[in-house]
PDB file of N, CA and C in Angstrom:
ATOM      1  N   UNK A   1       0.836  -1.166   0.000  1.00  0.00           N
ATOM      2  CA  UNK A   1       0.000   0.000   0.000  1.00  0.00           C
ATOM      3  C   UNK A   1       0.888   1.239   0.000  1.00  0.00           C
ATOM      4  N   UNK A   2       0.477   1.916  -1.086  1.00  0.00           N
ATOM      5  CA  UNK A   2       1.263   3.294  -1.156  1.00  0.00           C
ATOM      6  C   UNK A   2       1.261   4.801   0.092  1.00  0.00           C
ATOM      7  N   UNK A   3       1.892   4.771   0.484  1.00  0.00           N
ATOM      8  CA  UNK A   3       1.814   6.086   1.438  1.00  0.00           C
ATOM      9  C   UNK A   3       0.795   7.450   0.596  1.00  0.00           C
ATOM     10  N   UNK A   4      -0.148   7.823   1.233  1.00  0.00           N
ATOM     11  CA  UNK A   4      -0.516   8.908   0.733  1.00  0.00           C
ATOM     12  C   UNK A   4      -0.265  10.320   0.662  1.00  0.00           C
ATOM     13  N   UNK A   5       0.399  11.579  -0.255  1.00  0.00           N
ATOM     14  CA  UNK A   5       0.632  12.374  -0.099  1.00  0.00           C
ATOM     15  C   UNK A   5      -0.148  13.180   0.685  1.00  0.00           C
ATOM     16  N   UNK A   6       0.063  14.020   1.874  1.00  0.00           N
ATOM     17  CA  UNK A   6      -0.414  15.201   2.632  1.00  0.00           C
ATOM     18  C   UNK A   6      -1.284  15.756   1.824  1.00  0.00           C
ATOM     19  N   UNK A   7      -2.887  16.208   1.886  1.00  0.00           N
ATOM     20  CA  UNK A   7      -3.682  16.757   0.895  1.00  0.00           C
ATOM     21  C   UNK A   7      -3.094  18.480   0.956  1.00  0.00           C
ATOM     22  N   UNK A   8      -3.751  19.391  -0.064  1.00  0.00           N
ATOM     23  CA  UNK A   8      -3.602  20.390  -0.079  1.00  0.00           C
ATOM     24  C   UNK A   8      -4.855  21.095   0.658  1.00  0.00           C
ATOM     25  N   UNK A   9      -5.010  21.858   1.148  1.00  0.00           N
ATOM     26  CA  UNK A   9      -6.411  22.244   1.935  1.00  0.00           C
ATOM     27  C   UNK A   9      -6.612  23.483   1.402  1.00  0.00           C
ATOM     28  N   UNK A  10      -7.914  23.358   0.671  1.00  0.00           N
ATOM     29  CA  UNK A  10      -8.158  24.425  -0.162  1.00  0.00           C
ATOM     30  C   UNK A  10      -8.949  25.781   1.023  1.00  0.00           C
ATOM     31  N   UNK A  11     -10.002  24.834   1.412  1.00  0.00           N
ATOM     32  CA  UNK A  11     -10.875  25.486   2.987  1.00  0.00           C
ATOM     33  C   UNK A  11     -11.000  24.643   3.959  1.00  0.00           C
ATOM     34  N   UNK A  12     -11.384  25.411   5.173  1.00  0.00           N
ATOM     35  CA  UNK A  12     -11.862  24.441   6.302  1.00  0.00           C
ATOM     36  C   UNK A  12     -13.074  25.514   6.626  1.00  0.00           C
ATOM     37  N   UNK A  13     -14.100  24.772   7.312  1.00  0.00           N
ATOM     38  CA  UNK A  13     -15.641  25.540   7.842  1.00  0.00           C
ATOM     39  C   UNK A  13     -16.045  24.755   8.888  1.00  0.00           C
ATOM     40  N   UNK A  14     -17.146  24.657   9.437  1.00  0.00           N
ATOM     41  CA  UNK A  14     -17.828  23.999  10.635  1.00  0.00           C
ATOM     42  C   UNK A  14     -19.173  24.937   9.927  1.00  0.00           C
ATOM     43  N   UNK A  15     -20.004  23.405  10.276  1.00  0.00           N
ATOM     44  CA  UNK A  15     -21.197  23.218   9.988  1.00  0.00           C
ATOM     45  C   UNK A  15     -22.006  22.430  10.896  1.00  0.00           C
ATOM     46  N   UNK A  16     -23.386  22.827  10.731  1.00  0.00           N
ATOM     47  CA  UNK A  16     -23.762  22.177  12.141  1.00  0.00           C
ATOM     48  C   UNK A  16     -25.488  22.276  11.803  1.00  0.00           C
ATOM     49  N   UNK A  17     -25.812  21.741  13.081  1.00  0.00           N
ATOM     50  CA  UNK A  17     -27.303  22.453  12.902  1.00  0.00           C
ATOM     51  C   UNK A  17     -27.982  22.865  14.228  1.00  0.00           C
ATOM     52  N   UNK A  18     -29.696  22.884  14.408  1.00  0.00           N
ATOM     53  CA  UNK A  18     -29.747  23.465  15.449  1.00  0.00           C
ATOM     54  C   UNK A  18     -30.044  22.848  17.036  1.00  0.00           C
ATOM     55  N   UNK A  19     -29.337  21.568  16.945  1.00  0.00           N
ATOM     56  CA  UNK A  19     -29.061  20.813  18.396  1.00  0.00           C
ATOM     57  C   UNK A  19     -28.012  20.906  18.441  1.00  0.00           C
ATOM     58  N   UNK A  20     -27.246  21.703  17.793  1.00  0.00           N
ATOM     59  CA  UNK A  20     -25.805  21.583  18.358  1.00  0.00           C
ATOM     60  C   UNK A  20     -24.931  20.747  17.878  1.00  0.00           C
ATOM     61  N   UNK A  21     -25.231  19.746  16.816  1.00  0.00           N
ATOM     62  CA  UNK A  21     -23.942  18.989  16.172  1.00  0.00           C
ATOM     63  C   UNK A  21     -23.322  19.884  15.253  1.00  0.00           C
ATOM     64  N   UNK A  22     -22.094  20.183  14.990  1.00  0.00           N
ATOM     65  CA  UNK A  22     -21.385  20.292  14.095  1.00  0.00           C
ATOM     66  C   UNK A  22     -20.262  19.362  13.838  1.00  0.00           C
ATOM     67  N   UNK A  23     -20.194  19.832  12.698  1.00  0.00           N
ATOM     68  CA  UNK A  23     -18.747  18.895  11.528  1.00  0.00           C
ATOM     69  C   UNK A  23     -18.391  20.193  10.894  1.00  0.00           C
ATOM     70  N   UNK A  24     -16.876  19.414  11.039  1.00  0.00           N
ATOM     71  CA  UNK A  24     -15.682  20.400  10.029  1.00  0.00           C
ATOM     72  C   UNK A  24     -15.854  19.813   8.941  1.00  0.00           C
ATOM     73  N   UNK A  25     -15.821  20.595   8.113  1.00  0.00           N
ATOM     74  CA  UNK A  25     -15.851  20.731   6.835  1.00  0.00           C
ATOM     75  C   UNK A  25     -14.635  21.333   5.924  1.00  0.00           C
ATOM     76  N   UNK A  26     -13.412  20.409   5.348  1.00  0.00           N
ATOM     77  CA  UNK A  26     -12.424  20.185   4.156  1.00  0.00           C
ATOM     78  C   UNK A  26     -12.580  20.063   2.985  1.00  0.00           C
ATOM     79  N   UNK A  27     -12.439  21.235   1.926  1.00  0.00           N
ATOM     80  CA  UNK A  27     -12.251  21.275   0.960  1.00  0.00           C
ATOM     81  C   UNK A  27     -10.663  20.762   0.534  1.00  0.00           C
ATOM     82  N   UNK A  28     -10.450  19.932   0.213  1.00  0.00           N
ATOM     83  CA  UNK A  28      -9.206  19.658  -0.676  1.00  0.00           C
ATOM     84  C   UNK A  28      -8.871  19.333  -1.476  1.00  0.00           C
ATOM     85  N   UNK A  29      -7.430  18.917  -2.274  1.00  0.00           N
ATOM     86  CA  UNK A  29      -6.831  18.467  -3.186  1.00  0.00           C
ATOM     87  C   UNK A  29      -6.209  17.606  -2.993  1.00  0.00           C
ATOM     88  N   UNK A  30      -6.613  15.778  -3.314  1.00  0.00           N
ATOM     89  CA  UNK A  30      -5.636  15.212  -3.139  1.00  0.00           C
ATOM     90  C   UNK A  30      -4.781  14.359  -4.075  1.00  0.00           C
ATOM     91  N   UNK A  31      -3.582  14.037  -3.701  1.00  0.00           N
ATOM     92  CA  UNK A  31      -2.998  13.557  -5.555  1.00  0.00           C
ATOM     93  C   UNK A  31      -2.980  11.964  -4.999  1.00  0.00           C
ATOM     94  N   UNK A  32      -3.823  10.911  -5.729  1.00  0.00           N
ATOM     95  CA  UNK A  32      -3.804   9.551  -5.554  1.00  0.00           C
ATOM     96  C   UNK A  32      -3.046   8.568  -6.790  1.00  0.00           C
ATOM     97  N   UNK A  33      -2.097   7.627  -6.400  1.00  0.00           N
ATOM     98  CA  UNK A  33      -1.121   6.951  -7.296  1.00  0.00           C
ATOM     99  C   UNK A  33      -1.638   5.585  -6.921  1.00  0.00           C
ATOM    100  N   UNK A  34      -2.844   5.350  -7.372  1.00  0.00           N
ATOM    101  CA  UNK A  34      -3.514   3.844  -7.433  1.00  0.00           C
ATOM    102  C   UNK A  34      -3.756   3.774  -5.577  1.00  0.00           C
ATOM    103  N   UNK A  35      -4.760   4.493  -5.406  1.00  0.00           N
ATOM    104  CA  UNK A  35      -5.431   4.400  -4.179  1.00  0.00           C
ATOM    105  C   UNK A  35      -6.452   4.527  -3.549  1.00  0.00           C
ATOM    106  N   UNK A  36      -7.067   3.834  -2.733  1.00  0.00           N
ATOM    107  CA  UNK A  36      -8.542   4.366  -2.659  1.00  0.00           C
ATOM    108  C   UNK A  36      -9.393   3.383  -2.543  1.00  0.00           C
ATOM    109  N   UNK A  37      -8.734   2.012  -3.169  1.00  0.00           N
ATOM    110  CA  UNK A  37      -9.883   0.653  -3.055  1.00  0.00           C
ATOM    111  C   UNK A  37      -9.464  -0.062  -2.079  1.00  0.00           C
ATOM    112  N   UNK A  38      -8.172   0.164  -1.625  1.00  0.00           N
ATOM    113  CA  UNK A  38      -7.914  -0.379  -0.304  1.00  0.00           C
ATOM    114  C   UNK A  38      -7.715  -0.101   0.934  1.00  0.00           C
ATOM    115  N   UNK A  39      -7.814  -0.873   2.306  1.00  0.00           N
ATOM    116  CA  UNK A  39      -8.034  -0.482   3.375  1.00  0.00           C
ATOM    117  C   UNK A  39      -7.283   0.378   4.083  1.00  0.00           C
ATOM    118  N   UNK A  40      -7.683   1.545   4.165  1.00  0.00           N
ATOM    119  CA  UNK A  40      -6.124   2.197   5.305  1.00  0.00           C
ATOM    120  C   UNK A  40      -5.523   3.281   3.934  1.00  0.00           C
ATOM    121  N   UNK A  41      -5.796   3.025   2.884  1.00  0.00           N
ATOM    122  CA  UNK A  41      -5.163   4.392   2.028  1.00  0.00           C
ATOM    123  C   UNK A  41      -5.561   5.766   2.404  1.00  0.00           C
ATOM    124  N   UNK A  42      -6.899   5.901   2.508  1.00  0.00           N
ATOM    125  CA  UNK A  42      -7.046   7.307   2.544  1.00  0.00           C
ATOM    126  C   UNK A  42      -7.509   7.755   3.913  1.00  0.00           C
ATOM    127  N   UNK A  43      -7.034   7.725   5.085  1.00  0.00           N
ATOM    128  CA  UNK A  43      -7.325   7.700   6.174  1.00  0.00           C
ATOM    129  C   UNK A  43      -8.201   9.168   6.978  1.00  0.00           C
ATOM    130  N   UNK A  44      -9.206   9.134   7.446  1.00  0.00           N
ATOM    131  CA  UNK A  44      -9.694  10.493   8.278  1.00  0.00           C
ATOM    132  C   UNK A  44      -8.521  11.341   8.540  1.00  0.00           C
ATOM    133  N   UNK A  45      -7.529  10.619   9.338  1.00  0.00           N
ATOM    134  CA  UNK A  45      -6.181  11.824  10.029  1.00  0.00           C
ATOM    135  C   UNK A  45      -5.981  12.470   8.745  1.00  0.00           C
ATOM    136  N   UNK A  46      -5.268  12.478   7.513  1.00  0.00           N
ATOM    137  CA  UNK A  46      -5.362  12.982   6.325  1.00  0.00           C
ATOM    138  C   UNK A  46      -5.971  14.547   6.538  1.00  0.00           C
ATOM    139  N   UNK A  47      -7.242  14.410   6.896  1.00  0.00           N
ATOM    140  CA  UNK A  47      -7.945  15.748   6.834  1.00  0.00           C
ATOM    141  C   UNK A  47      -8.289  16.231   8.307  1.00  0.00           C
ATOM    142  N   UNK A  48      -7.561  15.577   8.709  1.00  0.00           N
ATOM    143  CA  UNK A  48      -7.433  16.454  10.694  1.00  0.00           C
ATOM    144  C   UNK A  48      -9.249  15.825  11.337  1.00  0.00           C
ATOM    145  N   UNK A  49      -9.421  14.782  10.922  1.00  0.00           N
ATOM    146  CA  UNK A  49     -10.655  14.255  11.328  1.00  0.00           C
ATOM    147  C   UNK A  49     -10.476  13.129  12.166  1.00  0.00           C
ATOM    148  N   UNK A  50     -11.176  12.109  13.247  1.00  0.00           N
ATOM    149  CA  UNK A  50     -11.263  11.029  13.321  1.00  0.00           C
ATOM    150  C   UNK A  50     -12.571  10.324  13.338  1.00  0.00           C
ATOM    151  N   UNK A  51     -13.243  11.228  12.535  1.00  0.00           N
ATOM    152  CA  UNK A  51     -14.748  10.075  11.635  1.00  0.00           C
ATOM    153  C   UNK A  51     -15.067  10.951  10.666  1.00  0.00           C
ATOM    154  N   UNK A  52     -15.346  10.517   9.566  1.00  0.00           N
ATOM    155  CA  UNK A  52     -15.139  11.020   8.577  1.00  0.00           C
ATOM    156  C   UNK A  52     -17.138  10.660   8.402  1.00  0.00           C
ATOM    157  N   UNK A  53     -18.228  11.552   7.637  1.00  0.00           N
ATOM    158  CA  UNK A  53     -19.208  11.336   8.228  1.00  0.00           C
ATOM    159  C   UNK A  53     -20.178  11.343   6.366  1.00  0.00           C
ATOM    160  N   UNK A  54     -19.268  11.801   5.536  1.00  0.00           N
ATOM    161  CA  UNK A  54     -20.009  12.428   4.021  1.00  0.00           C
ATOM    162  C   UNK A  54     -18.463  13.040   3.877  1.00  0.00           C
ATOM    163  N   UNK A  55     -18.875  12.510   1.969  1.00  0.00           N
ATOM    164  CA  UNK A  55     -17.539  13.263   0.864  1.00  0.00           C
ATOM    165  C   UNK A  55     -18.342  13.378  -0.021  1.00  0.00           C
ATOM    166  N   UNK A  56     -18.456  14.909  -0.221  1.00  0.00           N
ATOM    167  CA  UNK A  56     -18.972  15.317  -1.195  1.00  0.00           C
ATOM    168  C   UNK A  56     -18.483  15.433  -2.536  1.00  0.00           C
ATOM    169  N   UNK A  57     -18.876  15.991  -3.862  1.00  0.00           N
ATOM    170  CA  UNK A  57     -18.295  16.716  -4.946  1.00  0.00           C
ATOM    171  C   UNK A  57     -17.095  16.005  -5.536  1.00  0.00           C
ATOM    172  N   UNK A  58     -16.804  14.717  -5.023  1.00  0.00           N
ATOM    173  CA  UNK A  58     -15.576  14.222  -5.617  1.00  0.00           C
ATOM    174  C   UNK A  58     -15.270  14.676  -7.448  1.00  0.00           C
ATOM    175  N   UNK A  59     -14.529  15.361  -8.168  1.00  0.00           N
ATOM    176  CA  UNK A  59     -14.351  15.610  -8.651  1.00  0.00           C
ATOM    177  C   UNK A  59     -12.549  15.411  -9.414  1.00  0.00           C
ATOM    178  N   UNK A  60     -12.261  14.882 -10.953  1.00  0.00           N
ATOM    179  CA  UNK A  60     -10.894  14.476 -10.629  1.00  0.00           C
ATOM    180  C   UNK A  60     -10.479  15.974 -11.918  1.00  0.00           C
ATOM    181  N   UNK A  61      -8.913  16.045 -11.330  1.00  0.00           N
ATOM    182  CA  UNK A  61      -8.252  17.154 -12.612  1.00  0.00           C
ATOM    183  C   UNK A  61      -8.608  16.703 -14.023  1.00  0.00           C
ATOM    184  N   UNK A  62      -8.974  15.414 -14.641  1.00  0.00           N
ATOM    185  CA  UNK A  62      -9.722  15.309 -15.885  1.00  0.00           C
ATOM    186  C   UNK A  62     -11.307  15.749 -16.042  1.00  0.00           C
ATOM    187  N   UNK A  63     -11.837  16.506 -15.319  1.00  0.00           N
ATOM    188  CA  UNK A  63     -12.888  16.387 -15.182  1.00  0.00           C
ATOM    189  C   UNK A  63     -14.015  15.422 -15.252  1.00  0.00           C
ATOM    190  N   UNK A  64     -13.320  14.335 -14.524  1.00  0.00           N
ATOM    191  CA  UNK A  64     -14.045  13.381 -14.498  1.00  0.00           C
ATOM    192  C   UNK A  64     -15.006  13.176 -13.049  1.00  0.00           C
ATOM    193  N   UNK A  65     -16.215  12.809 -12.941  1.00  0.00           N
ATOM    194  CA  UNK A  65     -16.390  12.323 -11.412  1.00  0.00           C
ATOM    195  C   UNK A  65     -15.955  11.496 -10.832  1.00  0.00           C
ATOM    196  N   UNK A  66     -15.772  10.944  -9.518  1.00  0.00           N
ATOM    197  CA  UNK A  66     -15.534   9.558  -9.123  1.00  0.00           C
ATOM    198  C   UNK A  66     -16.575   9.460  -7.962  1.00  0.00           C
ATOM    199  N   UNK A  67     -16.891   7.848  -7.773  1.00  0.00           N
ATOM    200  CA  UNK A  67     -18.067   7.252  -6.779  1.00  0.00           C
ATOM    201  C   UNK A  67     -16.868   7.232  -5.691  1.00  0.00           C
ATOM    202  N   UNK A  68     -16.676   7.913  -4.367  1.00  0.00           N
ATOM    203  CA  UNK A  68     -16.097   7.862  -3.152  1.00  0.00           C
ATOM    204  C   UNK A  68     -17.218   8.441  -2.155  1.00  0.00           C
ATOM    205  N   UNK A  69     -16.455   7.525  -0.906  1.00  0.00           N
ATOM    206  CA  UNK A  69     -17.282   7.789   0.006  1.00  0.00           C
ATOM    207  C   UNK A  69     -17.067   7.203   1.579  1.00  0.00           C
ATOM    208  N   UNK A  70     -17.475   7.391   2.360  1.00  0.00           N
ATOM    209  CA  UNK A  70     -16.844   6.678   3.780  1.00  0.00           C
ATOM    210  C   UNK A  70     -17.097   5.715   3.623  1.00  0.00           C
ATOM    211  N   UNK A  71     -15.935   5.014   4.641  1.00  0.00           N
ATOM    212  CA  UNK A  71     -15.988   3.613   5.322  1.00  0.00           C
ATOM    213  C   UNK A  71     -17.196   3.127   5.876  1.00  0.00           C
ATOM    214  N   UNK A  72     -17.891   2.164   6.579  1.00  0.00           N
ATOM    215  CA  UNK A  72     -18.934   2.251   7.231  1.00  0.00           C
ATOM    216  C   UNK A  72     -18.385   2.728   9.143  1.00  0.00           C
ATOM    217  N   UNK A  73     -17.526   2.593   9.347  1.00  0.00           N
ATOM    218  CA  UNK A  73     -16.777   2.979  10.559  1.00  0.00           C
ATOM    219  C   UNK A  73     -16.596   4.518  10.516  1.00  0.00           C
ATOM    220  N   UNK A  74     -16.442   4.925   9.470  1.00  0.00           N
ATOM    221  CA  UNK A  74     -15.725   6.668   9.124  1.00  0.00           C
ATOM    222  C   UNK A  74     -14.440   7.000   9.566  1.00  0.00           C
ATOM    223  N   UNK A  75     -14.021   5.446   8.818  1.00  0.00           N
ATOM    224  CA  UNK A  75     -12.330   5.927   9.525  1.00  0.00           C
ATOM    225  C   UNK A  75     -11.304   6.282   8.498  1.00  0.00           C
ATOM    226  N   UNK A  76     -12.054   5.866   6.789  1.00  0.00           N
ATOM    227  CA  UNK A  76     -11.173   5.893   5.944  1.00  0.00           C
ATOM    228  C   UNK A  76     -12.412   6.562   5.056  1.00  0.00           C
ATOM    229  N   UNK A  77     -11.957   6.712   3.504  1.00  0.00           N
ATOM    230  CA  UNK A  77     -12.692   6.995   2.403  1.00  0.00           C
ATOM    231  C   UNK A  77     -11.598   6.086   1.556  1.00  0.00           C
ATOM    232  N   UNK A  78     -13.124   5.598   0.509  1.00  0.00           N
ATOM    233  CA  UNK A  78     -13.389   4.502  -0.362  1.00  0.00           C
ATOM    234  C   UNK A  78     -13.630   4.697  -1.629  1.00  0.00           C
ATOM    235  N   UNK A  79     -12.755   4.402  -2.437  1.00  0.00           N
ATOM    236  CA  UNK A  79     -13.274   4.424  -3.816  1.00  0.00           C
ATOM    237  C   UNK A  79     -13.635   3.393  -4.547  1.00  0.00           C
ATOM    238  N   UNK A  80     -15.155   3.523  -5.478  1.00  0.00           N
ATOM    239  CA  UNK A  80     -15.579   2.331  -6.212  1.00  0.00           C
ATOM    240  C   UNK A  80     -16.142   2.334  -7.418  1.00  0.00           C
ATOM    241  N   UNK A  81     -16.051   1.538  -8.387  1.00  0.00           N
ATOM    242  CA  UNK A  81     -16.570   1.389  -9.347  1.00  0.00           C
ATOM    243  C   UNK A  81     -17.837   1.118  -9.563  1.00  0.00           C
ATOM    244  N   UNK A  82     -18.530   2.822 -10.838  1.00  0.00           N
ATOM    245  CA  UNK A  82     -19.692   2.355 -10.725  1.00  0.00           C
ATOM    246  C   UNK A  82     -20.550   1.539 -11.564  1.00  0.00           C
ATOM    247  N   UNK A  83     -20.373   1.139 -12.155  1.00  0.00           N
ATOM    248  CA  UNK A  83     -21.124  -0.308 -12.488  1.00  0.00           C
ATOM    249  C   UNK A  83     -20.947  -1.361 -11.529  1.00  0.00           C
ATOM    250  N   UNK A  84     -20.117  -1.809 -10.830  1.00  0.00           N
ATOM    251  CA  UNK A  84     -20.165  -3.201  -9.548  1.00  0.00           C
ATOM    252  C   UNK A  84     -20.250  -2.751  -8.663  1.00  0.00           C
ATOM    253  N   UNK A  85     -19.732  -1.421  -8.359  1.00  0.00           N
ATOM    254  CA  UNK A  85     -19.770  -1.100  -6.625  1.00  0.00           C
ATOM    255  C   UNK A  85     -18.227  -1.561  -5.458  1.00  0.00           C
ATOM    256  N   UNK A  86     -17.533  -2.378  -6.514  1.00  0.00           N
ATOM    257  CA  UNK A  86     -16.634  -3.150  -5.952  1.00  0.00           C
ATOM    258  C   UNK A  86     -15.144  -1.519  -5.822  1.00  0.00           C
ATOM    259  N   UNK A  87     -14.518  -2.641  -4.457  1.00  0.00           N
ATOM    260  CA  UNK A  87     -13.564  -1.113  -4.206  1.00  0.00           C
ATOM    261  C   UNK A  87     -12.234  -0.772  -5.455  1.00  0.00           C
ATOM    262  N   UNK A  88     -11.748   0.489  -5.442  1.00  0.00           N
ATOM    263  CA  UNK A  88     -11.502   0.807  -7.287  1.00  0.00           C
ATOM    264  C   UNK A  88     -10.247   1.405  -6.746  1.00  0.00           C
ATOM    265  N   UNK A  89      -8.795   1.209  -7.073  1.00  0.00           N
ATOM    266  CA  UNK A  89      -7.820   2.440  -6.639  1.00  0.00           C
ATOM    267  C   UNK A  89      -8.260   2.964  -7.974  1.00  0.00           C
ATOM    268  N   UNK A  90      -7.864   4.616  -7.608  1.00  0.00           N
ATOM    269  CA  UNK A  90      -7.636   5.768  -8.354  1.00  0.00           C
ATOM    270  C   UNK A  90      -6.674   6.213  -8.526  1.00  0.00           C
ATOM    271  N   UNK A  91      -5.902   6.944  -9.669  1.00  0.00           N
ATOM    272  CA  UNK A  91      -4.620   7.389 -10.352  1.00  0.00           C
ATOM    273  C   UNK A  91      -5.250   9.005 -10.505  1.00  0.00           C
ATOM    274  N   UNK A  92      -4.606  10.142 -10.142  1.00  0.00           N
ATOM    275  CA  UNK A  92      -4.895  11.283 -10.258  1.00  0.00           C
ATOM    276  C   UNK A  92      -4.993  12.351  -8.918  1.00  0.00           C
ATOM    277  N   UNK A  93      -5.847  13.671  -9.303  1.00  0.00           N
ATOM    278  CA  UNK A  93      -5.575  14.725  -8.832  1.00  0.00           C
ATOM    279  C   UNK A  93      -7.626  14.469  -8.347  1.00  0.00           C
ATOM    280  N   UNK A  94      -7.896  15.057  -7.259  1.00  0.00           N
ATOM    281  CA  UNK A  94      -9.062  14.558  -7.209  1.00  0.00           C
ATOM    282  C   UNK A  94      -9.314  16.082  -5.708  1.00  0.00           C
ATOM    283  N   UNK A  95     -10.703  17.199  -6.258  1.00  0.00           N
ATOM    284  CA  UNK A  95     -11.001  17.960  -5.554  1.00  0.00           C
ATOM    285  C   UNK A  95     -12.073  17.040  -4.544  1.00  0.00           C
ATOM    286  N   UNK A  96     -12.495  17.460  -3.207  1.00  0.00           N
ATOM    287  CA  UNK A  96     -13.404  16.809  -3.096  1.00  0.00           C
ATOM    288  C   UNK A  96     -13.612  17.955  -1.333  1.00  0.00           C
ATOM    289  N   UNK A  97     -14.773  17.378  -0.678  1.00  0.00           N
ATOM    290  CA  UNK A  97     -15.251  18.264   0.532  1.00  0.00           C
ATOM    291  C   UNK A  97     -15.107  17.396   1.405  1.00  0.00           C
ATOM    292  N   UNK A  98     -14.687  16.985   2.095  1.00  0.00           N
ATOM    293  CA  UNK A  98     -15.106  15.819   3.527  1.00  0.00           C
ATOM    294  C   UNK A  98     -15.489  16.605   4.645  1.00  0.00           C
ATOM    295  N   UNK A  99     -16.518  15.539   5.266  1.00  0.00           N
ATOM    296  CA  UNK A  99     -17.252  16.453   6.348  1.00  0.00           C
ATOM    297  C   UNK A  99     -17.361  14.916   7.269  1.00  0.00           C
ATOM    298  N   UNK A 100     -17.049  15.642   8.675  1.00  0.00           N
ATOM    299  CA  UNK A 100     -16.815  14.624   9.567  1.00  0.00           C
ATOM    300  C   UNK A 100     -16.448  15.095  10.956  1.00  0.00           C
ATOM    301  N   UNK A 101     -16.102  14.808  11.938  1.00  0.00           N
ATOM    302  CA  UNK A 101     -15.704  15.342  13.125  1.00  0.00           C
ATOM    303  C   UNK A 101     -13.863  14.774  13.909  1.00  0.00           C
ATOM    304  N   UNK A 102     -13.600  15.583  15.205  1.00  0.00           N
ATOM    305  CA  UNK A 102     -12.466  15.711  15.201  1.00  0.00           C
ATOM    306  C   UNK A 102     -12.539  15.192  16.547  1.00  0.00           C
ATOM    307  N   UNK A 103     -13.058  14.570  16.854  1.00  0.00           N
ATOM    308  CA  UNK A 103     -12.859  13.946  18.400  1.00  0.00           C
ATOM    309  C   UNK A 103     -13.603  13.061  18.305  1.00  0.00           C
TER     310      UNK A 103
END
């Protein structure tokens, strides 16, 4: 399994609603070299999180979309192919939002 480069952090926000939960909210950039379908590549710490809760907007520098999304734990994010669903590494530059919490 390939080490993942440090993302670039485009924004950070907190979002919430009106009982009082909030989640931080990461806009970033991250560069993936065949990663993403396996366990432990793209980890919450990555984006200063430890549950990762919704990834939005995944978006790649080809303008392509990609199907990503949390773990069922929210400890990692997952990439998959969409016709099977089955887990997919990814090659590229990939914008995306993660929203999740820090404790």
């Amino acid at each position: 399994m390939a080490q993942i480069a440090k993302p670039t952090i485009e924004e950070i926000w907190s979002q919430g609603n009106p009982n009082g939960r909030k989640f931080k909210c990461v806009k970033a950039l991250i560069v993936l070299s065949t990663q993403g379908g396996t366990s432990g590549d793209i980890p919450a710490s990555l984006f200063g999180l430890s549950k990762i809760f919704e990834v939005e907007n995944p978006v790649g520098s080809d303008d392509k979309s990609y199907m990503i999304g949390p773990s069922y734990d929210g400890s990692q994010i997952y990439s998959y192919t969409a016709l099977s669903g089955a887990p997919a590494n990814i090659s590229g530059t990939i914008r995306l939002i993660v929203k999740g919490n820090t404790g």
